[in-house]
PDB file of N, CA and C in Angstrom:
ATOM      1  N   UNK A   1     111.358 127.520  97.947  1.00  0.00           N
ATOM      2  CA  UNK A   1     111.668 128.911  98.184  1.00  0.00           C
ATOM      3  C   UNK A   1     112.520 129.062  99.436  1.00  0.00           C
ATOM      4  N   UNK A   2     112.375 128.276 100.510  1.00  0.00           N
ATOM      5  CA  UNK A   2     113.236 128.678 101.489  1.00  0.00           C
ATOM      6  C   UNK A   2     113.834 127.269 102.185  1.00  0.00           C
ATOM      7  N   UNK A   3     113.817 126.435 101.169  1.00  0.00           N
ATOM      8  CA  UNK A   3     114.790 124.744 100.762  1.00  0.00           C
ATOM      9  C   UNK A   3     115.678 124.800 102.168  1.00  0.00           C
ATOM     10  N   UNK A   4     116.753 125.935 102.296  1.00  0.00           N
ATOM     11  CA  UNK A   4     117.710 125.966 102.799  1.00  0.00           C
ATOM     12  C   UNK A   4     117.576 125.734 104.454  1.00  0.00           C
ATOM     13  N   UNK A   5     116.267 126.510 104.680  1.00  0.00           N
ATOM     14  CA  UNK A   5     115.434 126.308 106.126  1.00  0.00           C
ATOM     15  C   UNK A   5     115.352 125.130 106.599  1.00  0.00           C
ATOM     16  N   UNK A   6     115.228 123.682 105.600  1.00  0.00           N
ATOM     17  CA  UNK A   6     114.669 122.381 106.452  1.00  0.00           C
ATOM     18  C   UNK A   6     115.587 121.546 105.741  1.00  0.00           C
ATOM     19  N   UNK A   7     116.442 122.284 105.082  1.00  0.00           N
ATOM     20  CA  UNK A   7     117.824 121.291 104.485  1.00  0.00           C
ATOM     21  C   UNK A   7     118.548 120.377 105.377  1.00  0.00           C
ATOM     22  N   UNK A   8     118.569 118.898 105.564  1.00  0.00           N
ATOM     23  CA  UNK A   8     119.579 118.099 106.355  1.00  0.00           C
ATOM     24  C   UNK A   8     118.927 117.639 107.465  1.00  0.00           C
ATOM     25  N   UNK A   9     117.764 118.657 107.758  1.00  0.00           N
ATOM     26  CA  UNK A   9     116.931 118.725 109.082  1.00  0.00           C
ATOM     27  C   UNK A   9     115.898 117.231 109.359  1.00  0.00           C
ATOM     28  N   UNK A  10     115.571 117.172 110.776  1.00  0.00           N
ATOM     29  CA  UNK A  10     114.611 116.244 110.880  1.00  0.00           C
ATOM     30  C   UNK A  10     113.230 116.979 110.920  1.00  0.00           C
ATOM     31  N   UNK A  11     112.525 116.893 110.286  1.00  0.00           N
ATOM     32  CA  UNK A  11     111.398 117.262 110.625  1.00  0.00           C
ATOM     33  C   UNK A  11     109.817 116.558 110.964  1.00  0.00           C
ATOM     34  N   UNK A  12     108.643 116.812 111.239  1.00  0.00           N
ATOM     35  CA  UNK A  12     107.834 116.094 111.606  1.00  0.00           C
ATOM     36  C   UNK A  12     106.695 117.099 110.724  1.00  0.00           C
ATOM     37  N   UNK A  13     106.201 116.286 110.004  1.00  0.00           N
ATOM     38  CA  UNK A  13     104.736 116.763 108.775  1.00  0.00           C
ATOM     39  C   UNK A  13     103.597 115.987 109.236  1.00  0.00           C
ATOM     40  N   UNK A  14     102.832 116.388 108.520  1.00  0.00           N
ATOM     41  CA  UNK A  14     101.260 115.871 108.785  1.00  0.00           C
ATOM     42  C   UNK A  14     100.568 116.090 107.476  1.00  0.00           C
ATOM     43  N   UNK A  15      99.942 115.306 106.827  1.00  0.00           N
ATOM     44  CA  UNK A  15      99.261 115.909 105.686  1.00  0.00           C
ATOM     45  C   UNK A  15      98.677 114.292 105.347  1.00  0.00           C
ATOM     46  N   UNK A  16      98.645 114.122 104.124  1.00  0.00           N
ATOM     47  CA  UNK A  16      98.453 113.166 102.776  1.00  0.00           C
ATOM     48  C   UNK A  16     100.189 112.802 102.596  1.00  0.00           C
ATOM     49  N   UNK A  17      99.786 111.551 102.451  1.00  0.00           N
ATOM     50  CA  UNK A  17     101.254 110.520 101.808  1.00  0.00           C
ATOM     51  C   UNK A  17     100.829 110.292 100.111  1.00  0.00           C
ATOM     52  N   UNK A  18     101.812 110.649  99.932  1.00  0.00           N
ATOM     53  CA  UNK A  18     101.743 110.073  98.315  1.00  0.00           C
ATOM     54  C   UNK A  18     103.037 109.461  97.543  1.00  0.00           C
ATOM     55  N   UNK A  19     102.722 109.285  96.158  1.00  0.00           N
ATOM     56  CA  UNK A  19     104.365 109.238  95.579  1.00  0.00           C
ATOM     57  C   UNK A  19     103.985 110.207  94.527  1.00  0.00           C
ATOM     58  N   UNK A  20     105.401 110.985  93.793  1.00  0.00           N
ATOM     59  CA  UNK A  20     104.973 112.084  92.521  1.00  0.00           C
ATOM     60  C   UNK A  20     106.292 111.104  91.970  1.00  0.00           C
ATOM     61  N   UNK A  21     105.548 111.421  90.284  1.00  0.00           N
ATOM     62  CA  UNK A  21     106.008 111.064  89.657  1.00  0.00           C
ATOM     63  C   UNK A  21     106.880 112.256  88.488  1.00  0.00           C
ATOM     64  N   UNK A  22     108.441 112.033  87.840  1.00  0.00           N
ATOM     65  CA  UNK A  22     108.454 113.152  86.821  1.00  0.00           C
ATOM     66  C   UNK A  22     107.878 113.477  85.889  1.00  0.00           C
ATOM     67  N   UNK A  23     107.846 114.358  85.084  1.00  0.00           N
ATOM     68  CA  UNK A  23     107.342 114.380  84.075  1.00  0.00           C
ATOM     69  C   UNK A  23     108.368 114.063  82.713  1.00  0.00           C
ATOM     70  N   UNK A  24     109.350 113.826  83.415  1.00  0.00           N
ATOM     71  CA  UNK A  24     110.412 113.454  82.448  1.00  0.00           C
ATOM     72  C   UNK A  24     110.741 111.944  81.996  1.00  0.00           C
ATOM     73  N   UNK A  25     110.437 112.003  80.539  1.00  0.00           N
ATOM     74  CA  UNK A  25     110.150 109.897  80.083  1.00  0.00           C
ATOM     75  C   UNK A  25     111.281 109.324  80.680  1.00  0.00           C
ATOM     76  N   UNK A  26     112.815 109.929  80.944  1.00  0.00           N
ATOM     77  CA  UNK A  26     113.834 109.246  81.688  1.00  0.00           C
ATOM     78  C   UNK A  26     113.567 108.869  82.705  1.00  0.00           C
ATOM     79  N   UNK A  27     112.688 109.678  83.632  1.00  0.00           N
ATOM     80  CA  UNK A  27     112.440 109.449  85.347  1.00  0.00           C
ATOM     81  C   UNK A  27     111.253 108.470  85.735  1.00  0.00           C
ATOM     82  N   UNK A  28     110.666 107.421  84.116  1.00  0.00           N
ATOM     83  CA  UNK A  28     109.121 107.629  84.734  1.00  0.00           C
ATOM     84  C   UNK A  28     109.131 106.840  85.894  1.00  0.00           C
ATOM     85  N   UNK A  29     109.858 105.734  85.837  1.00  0.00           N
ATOM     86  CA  UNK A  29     109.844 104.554  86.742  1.00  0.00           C
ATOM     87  C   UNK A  29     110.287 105.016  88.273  1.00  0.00           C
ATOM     88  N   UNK A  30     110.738 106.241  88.070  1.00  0.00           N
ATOM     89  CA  UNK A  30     110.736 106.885  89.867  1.00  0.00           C
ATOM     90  C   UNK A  30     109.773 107.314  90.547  1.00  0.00           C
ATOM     91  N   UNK A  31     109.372 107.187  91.588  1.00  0.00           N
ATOM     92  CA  UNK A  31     108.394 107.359  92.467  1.00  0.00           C
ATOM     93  C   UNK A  31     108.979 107.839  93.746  1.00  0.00           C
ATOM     94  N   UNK A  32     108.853 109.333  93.922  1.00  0.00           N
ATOM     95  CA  UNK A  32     109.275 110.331  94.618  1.00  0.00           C
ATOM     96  C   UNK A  32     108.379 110.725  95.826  1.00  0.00           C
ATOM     97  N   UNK A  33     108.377 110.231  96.576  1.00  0.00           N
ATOM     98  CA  UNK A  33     107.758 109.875  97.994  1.00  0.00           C
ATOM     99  C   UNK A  33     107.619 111.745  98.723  1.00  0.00           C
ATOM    100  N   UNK A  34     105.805 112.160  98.954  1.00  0.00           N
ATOM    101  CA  UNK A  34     105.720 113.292  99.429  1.00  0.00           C
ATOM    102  C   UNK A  34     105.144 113.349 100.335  1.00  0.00           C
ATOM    103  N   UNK A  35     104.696 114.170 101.371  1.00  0.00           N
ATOM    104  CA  UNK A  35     103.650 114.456 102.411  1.00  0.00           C
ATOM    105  C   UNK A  35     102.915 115.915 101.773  1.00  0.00           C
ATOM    106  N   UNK A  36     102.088 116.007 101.604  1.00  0.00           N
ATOM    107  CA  UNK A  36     101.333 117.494 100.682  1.00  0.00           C
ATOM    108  C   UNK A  36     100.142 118.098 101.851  1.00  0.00           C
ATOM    109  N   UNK A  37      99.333 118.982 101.333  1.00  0.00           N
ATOM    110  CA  UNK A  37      97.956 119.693 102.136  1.00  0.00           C
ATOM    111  C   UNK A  37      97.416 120.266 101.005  1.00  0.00           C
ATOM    112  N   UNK A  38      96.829 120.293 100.555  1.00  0.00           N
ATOM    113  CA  UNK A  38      95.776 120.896  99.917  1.00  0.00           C
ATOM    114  C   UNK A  38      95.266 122.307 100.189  1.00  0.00           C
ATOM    115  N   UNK A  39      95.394 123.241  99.231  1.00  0.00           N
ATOM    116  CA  UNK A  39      95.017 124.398  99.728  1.00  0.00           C
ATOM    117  C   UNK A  39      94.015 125.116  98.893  1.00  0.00           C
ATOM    118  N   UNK A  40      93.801 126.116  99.630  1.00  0.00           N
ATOM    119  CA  UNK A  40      92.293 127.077  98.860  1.00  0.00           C
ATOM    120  C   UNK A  40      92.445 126.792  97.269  1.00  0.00           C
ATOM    121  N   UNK A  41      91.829 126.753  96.269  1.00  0.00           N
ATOM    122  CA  UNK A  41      91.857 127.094  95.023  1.00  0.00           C
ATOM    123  C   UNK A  41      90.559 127.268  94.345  1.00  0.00           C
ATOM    124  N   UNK A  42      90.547 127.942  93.126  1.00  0.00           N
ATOM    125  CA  UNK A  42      89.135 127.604  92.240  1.00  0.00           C
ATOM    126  C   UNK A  42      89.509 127.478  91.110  1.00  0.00           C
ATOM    127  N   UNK A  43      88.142 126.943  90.515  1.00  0.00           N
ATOM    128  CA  UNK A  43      88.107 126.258  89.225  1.00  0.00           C
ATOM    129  C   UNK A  43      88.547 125.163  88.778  1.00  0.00           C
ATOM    130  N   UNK A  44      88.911 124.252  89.979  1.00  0.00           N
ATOM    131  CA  UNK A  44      89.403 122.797  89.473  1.00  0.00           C
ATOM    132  C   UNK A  44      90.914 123.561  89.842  1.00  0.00           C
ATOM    133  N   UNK A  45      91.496 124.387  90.396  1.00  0.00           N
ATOM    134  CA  UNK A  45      93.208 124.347  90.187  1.00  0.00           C
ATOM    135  C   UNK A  45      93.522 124.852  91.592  1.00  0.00           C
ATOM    136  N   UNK A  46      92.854 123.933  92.578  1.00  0.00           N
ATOM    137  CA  UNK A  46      93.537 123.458  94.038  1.00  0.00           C
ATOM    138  C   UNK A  46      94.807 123.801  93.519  1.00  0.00           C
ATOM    139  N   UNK A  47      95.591 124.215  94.761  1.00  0.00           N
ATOM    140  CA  UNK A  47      97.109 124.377  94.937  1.00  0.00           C
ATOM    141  C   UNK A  47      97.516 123.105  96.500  1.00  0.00           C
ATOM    142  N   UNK A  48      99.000 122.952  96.667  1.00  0.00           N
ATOM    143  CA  UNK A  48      99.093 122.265  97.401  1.00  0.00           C
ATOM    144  C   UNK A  48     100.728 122.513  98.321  1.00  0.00           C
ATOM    145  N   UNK A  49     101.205 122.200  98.769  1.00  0.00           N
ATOM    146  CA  UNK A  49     102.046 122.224  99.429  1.00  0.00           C
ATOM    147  C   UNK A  49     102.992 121.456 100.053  1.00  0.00           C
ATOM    148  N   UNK A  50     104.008 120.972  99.980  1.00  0.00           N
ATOM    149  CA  UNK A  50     104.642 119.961 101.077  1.00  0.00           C
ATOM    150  C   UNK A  50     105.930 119.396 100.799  1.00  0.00           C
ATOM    151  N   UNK A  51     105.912 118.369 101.155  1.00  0.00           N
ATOM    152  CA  UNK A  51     107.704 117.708 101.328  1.00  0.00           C
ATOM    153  C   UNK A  51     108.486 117.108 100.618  1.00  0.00           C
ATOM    154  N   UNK A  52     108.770 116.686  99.756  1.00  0.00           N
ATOM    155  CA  UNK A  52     109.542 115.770  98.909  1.00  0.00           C
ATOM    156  C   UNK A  52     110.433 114.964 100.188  1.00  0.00           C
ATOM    157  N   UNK A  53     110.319 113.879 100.488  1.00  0.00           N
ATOM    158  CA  UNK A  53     110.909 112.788 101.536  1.00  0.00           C
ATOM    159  C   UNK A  53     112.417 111.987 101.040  1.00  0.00           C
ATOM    160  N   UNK A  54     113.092 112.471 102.089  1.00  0.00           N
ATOM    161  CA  UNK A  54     114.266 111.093 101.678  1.00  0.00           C
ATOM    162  C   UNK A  54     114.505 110.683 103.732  1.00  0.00           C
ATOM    163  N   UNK A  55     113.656 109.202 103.132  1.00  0.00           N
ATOM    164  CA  UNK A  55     113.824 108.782 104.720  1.00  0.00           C
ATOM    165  C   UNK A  55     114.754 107.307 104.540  1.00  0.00           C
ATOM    166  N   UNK A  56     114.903 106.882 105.789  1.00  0.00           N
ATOM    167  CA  UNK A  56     115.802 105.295 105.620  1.00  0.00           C
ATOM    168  C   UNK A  56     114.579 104.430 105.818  1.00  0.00           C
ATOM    169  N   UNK A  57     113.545 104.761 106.507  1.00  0.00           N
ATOM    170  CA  UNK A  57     112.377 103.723 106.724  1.00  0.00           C
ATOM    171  C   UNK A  57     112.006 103.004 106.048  1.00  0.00           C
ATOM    172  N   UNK A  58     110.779 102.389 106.383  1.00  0.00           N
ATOM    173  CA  UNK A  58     109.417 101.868 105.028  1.00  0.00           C
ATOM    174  C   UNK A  58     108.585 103.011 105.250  1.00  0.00           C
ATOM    175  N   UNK A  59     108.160 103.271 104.139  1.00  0.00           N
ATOM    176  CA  UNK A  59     106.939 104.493 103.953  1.00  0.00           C
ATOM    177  C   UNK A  59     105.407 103.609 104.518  1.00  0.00           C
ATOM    178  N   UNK A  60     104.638 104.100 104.586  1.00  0.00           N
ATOM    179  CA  UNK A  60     103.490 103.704 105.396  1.00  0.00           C
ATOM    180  C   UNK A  60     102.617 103.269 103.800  1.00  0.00           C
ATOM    181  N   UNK A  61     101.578 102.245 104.083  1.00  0.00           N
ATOM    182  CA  UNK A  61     101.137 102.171 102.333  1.00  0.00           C
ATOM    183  C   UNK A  61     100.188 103.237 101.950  1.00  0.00           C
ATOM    184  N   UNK A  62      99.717 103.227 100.773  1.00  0.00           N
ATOM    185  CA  UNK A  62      99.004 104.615 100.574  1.00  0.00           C
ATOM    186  C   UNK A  62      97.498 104.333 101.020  1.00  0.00           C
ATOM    187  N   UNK A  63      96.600 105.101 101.654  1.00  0.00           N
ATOM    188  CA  UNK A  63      95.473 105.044 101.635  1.00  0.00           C
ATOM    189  C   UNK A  63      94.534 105.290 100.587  1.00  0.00           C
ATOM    190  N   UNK A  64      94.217 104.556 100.257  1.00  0.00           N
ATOM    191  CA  UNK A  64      93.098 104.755  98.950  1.00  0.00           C
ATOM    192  C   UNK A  64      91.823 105.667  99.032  1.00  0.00           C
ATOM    193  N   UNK A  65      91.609 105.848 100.201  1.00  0.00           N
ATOM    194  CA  UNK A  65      90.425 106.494 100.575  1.00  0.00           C
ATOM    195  C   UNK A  65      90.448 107.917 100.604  1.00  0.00           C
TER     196      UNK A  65
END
């Protein structure tokens, strides 16, 4: 919604590391690197929030826990 705000930008997040995957059978083998938060929800349909990443680094490994 407001993309344009942190477009190009460096920024600094905090959350959960993950990877998302598409839902599209062309994309499956991509693994789209996020930082998310978890937010209020009910009935099993948590909502969430966060970054879609394009860094030059190594990503940190995922925590299982």
């Amino acid at each position: 919604m407001n993309f344009n705000d942190y477009k190009d930008k460096t920024i600094v997040v905090e959350g959960a590391f993950n990877y998302a995957q598409s839902d599209d059978p062309k994309l499956k083998d991509l693994k789209i690197p996020l930082v998310y938060r978890l937010g209020p929800g009910c009935c099993t349909n948590d909502t969430w929030a966060g970054f879609l990443l394009e860094y030059d680094g190594v990503f940190p490994p995922i925590d299982p826990g």
